[in-house]
Protein backbone atom coordinates (compact mmCIF):
# COMPACT_ATOMS: atom_id res chain seq x y z
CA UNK A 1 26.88 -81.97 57.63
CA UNK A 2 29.92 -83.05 59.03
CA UNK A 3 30.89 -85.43 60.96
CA UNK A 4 30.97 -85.22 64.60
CA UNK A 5 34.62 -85.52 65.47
CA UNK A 6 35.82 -85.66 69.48
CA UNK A 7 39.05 -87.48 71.28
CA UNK A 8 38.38 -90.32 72.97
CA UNK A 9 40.89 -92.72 74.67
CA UNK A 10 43.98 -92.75 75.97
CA UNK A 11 46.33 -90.18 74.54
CA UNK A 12 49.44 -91.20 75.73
CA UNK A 13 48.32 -95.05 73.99
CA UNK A 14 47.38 -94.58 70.70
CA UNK A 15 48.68 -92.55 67.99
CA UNK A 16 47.45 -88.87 67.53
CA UNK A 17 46.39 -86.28 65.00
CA UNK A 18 46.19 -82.87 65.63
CA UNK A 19 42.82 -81.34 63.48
CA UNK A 20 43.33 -77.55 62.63
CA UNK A 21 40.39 -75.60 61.79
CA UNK A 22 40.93 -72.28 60.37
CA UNK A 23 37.96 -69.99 60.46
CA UNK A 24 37.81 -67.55 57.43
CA UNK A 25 34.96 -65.82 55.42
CA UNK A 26 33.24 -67.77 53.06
CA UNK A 27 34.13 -65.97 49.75
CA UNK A 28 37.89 -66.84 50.72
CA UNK A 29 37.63 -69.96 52.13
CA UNK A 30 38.19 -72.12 49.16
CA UNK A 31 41.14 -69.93 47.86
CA UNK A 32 43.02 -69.51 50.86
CA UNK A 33 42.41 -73.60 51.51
CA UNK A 34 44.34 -74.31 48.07
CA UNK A 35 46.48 -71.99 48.89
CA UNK A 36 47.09 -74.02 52.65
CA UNK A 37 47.11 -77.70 51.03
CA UNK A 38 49.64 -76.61 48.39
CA UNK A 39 52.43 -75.57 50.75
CA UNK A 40 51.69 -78.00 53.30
CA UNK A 41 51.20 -80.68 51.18
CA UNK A 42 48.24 -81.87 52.83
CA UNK A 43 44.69 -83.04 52.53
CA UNK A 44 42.29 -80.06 52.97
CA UNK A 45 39.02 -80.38 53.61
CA UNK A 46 36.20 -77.34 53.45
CA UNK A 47 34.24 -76.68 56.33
CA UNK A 48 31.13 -74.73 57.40
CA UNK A 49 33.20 -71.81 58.51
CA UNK A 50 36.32 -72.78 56.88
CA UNK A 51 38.49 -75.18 56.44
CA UNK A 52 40.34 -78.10 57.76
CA UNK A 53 43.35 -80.36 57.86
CA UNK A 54 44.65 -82.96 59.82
CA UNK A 55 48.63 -83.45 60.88
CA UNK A 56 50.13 -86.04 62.36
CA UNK A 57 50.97 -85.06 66.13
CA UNK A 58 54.49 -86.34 65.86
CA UNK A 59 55.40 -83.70 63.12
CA UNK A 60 57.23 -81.03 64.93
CA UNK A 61 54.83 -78.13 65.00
CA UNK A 62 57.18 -75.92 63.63
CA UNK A 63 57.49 -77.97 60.53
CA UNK A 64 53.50 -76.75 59.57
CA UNK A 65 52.61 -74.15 61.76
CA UNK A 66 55.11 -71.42 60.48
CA UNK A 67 53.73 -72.25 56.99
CA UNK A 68 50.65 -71.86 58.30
CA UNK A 69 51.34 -68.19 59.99
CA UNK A 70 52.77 -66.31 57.04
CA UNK A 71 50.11 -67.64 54.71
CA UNK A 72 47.17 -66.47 56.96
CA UNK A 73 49.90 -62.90 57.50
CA UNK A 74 49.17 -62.38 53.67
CA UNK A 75 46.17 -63.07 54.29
CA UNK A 76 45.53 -60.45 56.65
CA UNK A 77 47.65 -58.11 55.03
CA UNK A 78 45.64 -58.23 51.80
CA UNK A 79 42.54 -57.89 53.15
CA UNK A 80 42.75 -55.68 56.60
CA UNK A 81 39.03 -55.39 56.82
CA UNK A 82 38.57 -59.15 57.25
CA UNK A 83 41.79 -59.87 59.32
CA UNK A 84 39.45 -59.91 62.71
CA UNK A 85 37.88 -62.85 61.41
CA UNK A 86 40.37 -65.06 61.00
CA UNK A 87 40.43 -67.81 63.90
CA UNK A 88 42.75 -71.42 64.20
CA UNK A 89 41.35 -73.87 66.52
CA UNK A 90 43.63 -77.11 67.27
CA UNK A 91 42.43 -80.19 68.41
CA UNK A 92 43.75 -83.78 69.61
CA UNK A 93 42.82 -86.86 68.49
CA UNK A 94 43.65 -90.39 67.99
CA UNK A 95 44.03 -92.74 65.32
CA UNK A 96 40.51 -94.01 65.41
CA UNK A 97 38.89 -90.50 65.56
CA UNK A 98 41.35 -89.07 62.59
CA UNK A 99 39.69 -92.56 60.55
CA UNK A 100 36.18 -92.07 61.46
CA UNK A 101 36.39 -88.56 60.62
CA UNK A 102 37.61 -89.02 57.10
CA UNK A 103 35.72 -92.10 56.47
CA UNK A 104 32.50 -89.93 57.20
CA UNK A 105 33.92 -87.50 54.38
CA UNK A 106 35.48 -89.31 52.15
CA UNK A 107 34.17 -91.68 49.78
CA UNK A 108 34.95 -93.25 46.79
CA UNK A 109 34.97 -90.80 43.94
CA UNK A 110 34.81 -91.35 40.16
CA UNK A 111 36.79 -89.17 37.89
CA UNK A 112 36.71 -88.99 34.12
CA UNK A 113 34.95 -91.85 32.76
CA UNK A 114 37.52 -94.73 34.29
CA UNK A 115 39.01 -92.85 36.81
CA UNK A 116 38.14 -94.45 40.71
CA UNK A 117 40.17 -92.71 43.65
CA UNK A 118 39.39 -94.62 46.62
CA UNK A 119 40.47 -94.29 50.21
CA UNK A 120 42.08 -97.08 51.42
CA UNK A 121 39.82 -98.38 53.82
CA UNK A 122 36.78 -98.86 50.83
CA UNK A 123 35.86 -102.39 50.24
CA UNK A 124 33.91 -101.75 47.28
CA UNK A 125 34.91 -103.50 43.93
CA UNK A 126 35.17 -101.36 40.95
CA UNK A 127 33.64 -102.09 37.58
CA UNK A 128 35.31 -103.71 34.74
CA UNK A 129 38.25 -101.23 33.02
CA UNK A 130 38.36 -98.91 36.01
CA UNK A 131 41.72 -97.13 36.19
CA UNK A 132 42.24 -97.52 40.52
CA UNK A 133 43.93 -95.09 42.50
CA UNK A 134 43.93 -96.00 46.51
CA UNK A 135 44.76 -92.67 47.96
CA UNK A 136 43.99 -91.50 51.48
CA UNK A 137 43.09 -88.09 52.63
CA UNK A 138 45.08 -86.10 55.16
CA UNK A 139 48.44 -86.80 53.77
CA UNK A 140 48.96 -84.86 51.03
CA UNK A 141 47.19 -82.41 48.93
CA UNK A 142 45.71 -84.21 45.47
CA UNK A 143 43.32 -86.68 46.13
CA UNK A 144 41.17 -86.07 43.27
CA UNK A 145 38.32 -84.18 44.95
CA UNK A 146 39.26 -80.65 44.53
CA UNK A 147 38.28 -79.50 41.01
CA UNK A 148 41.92 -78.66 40.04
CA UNK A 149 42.73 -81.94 40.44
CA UNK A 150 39.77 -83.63 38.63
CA UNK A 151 40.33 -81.14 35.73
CA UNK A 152 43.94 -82.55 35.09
CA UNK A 153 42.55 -86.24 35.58
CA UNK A 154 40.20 -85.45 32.92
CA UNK A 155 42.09 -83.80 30.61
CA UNK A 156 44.93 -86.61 30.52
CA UNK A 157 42.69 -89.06 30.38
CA UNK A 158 40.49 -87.35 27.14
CA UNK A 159 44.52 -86.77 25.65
CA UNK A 160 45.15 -90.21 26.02
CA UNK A 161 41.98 -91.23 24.37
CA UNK A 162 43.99 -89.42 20.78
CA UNK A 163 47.48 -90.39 21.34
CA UNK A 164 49.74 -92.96 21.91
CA UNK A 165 51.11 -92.34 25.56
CA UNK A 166 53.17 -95.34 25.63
CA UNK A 167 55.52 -94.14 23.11
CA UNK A 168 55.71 -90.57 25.48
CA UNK A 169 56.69 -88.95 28.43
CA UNK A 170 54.69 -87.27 31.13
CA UNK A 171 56.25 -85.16 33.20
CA UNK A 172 54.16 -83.77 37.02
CA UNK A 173 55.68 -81.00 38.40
CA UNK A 174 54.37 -80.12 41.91
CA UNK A 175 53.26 -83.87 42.59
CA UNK A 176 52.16 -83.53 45.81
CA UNK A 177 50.34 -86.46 46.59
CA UNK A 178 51.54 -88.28 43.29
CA UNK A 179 48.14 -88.65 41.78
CA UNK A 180 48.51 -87.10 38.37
CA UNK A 181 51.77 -89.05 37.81
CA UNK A 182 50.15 -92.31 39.06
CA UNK A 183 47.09 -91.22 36.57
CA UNK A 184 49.68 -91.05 33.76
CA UNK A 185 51.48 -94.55 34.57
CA UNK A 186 47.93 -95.83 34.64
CA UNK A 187 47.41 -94.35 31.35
CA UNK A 188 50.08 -95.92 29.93
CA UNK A 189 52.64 -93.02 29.51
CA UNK A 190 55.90 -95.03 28.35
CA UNK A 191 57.93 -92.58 30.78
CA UNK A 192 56.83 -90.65 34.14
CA UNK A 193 58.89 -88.06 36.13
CA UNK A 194 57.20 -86.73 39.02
CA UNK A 195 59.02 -83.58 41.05
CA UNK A 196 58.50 -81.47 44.02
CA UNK A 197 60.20 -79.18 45.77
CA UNK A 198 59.22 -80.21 49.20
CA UNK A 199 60.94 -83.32 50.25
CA UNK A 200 58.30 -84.47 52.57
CA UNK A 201 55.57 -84.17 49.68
CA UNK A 202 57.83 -86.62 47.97
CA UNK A 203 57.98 -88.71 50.45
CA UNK A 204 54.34 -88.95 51.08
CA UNK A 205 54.05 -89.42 47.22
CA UNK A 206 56.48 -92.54 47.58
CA UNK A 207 54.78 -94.09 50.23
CA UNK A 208 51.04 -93.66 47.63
CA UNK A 209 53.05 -94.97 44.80
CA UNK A 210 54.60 -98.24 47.05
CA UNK A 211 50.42 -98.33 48.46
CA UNK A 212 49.56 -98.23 44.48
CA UNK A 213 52.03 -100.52 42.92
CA UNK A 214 53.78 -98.16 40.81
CA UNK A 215 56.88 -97.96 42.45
CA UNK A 216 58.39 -98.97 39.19
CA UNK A 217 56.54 -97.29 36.78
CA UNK A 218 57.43 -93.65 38.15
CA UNK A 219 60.82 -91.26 38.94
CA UNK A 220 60.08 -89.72 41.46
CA UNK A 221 62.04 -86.66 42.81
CA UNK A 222 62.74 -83.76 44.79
CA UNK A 223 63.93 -80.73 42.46
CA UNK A 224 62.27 -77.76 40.45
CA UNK A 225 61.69 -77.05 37.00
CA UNK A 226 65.17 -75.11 36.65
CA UNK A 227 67.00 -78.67 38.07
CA UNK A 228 65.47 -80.17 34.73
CA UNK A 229 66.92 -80.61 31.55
CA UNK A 230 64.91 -83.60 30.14
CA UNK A 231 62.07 -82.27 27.94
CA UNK A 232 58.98 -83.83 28.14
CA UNK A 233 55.78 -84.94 25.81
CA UNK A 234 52.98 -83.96 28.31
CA UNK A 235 53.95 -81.72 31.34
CA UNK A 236 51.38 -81.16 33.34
CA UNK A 237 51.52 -78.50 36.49
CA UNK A 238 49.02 -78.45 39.35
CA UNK A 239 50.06 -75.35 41.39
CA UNK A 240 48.94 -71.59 41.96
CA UNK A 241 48.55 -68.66 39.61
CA UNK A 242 51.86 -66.61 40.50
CA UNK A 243 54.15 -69.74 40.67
CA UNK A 244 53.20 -70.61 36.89
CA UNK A 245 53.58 -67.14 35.94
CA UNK A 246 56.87 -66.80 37.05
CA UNK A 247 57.93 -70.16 35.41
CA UNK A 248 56.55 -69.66 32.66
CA UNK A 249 59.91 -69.92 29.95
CA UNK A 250 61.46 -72.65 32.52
CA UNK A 251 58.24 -75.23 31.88
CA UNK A 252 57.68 -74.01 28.22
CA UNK A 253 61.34 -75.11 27.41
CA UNK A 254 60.62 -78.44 29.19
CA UNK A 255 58.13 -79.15 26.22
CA UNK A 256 59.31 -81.52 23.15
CA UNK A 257 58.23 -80.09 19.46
CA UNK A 258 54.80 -80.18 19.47
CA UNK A 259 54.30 -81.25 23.34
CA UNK A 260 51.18 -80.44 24.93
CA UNK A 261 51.20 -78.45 28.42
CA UNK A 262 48.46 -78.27 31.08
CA UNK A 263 47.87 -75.65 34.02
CA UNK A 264 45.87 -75.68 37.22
CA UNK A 265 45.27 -74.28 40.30
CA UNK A 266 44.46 -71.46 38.56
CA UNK A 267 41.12 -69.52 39.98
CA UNK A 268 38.99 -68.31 36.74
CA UNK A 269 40.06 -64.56 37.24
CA UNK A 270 43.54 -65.38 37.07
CA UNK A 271 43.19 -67.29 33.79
CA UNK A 272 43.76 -64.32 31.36
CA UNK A 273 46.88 -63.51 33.19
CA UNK A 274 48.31 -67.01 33.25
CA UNK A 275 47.12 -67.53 29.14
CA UNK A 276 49.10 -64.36 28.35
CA UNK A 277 52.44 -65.46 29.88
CA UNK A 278 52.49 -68.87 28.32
CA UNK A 279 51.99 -66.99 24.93
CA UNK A 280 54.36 -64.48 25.10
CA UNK A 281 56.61 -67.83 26.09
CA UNK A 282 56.71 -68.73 22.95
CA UNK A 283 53.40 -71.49 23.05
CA UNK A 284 50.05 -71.79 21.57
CA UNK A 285 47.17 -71.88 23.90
CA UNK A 286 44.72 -74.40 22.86
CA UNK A 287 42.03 -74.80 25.22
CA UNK A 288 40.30 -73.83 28.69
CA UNK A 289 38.00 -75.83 30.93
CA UNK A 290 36.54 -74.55 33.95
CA UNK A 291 35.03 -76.04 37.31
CA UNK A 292 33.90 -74.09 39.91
CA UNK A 293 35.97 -71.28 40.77
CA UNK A 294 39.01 -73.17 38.92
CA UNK A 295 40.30 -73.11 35.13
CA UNK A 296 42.74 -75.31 33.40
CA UNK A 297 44.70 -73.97 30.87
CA UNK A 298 46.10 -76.37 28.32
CA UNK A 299 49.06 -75.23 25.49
CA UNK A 300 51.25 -76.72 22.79
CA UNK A 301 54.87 -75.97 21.72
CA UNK A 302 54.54 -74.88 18.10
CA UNK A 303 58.79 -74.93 17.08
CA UNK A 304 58.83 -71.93 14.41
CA UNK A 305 59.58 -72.89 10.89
């Protein structure tokens, strides 16, 4: 159930939130919310009838609801018989409701075996060797609870277990919230580059590493995999099906000899198209997980002899 949410106050006093709901069908709910957090760069959080995300009221609307609009167009435009259904609903509220909500919701969450993301507000202490990341939902998309983010968590950290990350480099493309480069400083990765191309997702990513105490431990930048010439021991990419397919020889010449790649944000249908692109790219595929509705795809660059 979720939690009752409502303004209260004084508007004009207190800092405000606007909470979008978007109403959608079930069966595409979880899709198209991926779908929303990824180019918003935003926490996303699945609903009853949908889904829902929280903006800060003194982001110009434009900045997110235009965004918003041609992802829910495509929406409707690939699937005319459900277009009807599709409903927003925008709400006010102010600091104290946006908290409440989210610390209804969100809750400590353990990752991995040593992996604890925890909202910033948790007072909880964490066991002995637990790798802490403080991250807080409804700024950017990544906090560890959506299953394409926990797969990458787990795989670097079951990587890491096998090899000698301090003497390699990790590179996140599509950081979003920062977490999977934050996971790799944590880790012990001797270098960490973490890219986006959306210049307020890097922001929000600075402000989680500055919250986290990384500041020095990670690059961070805005750019795209083209802008890169550095190649890398571990890149890892958390982003959509078509996006990885069409980079597909830009991030496979990012890899060093024998460096490892891993995909997400792939849905398990997808998988088979994504695997086949990265092969005829020139790289080995070496294994799959799955979780939910999501796959991981993980490869290695195999130089020919």
């Amino acid at each position: 159930e979720q939690p009752a949410c409502e303004t209260t106050g004084d508007l004009d006093m207190e800092k405000r939130w606007n909470r979008i709901d978007v109403v959608v069908p079930e069966e595409d709910a979880e899709a198209l919310a991926f779908e929303v957090a990824e180019s918003l760069a935003l926490g996303v959080e699945l609903i009853e009838d949908g889904f829902r995300f929280y903006v800060d009221a003194a982001v110009p609307n434009d900045l997110w609801q235009g965004k918003l609009g041609r992802l829910l167009a495509d929406y409707r435009d690939q699937n005319p018989e459900r277009a009807g259904t599709v409903l927003v609903r925008i709400q006010d509220l102010v600091e104290d409701d946006w908290a409440d909500c989210w610390k209804a919701y969100f809750k400590p969450l353990r990752v991995g075996r040593r992996f604890l993301v925890c909202p910033t507000w948790d007072n909880s202490e964490p066991g002995a060797g637990d790798r802490v990341i403080l991250m807080d939902p409804g700024r950017a998309f990544g906090t560890g609870h959506h299953e394409t983010t926990r797969l990458c968590l787990e795989w670097l950290e079951d990587w890491t277990e096998s090899n000698r990350p301090d003497t390699m480099s990790l590179l996140d493309l599509g950081t979003g919230s920062g977490i999977l480069a934050m996971a790799g400083a944590l880790l012990g990765f001797g270098r960490v580059l973490a890219v986006d191309n959306d210049e307020e997702a890097v922001e929000v990513a600075r402000e989680n590493l500055r919250v986290n105490g990384l500041e020095g431990r990670i690059v961070l930048s805005v750019g795209s995999v083209g802008e890169l010439e550095e190649r890398f021991d571990v890149v890892a990419a958390n982003l959509q099906a078509n996006p990885l397919i069409e980079m597909a020889h830009a991030l496979s010449e990012r890899l060093q000899p024998e460096g490892m790649l891993v995909l997400s944000g792939i849905l398990v249908e997808q998988g088979e198209s994504v695997r086949s692109a990265y092969e005829e790219a020139g790289l080995l595929f070496v294994e799959r997980r799955s979780a939910g509705e999501w796959c991981l795809l993980a490869f290695q660059h195999k130089p020919s002899t």
